[in-house]
Protein backbone atom coordinates (compact mmCIF):
# COMPACT_ATOMS: atom_id res chain seq x y z
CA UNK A 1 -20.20 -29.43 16.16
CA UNK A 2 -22.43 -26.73 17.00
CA UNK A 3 -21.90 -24.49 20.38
CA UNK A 4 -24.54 -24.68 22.84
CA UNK A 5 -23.78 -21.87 25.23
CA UNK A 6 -23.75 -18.88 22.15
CA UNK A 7 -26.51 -20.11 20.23
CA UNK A 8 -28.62 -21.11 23.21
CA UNK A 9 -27.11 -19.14 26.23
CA UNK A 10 -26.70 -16.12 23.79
CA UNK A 11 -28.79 -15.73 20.43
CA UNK A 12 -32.51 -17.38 22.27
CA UNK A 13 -32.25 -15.02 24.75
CA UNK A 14 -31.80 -12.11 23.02
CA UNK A 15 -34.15 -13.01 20.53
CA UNK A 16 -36.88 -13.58 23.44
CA UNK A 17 -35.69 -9.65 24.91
CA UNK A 18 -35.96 -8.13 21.45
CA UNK A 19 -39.17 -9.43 20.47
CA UNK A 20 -40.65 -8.38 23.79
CA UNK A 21 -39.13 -4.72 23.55
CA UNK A 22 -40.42 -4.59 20.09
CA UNK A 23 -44.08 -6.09 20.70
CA UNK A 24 -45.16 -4.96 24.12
CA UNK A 25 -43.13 -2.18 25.41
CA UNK A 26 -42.54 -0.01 22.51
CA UNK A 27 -46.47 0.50 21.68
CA UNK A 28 -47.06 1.35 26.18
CA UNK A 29 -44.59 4.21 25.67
CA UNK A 30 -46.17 7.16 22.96
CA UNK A 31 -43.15 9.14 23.13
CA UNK A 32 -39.85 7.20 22.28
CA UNK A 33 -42.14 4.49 20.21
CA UNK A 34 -40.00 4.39 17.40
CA UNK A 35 -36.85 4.23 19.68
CA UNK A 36 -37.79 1.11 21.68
CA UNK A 37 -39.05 -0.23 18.74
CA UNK A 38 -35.72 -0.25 16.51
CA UNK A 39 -33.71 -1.56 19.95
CA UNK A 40 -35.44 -4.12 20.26
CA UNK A 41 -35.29 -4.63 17.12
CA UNK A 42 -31.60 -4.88 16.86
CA UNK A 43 -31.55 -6.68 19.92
CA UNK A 44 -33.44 -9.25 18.10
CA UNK A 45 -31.17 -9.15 14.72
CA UNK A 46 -28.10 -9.82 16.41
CA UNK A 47 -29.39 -12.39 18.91
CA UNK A 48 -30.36 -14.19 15.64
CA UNK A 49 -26.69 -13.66 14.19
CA UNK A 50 -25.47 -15.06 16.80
CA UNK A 51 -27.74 -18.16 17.35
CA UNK A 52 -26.75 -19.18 13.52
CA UNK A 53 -22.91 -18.48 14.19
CA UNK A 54 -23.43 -20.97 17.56
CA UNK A 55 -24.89 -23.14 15.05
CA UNK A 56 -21.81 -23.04 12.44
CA UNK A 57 -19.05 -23.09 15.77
CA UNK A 58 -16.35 -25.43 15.33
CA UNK A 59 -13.13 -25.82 17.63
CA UNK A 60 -11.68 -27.57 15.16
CA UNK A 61 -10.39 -25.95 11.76
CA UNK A 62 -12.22 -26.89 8.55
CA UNK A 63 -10.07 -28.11 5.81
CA UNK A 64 -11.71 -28.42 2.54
């Protein structure tokens, strides 16, 4: 069973904050371009590692 509150309370939103760091504030600001551009980025990396581990979240141990 999947866990709503990381992959939706955690990973969307911080895809949604990196992608708009990355797309429309990094190119307004000429002088730490590269800067904003890599944070949001990252932001954007880990909100997506963290929307797949919501996704693989179980309480319950997994015997194979």
């Amino acid at each position: 069973m999947a866990s709503r509150q990381i992959s939706f309370g955690v990973g969307i939103p911080m895809i949604v904050v990196g992608a708009l760091m990355a797309f429309l504030w990094a190119p307004t600001n000429t002088e730490w371009i590269e800067t904003i551009g890599f944070v949001g980025s990252l932001i954007g990396i880990l909100g997506v590692i963290f929307f797949v581990a919501g996704l693989m979240y179980t309480k319950q141990p997994v015997i194979s």
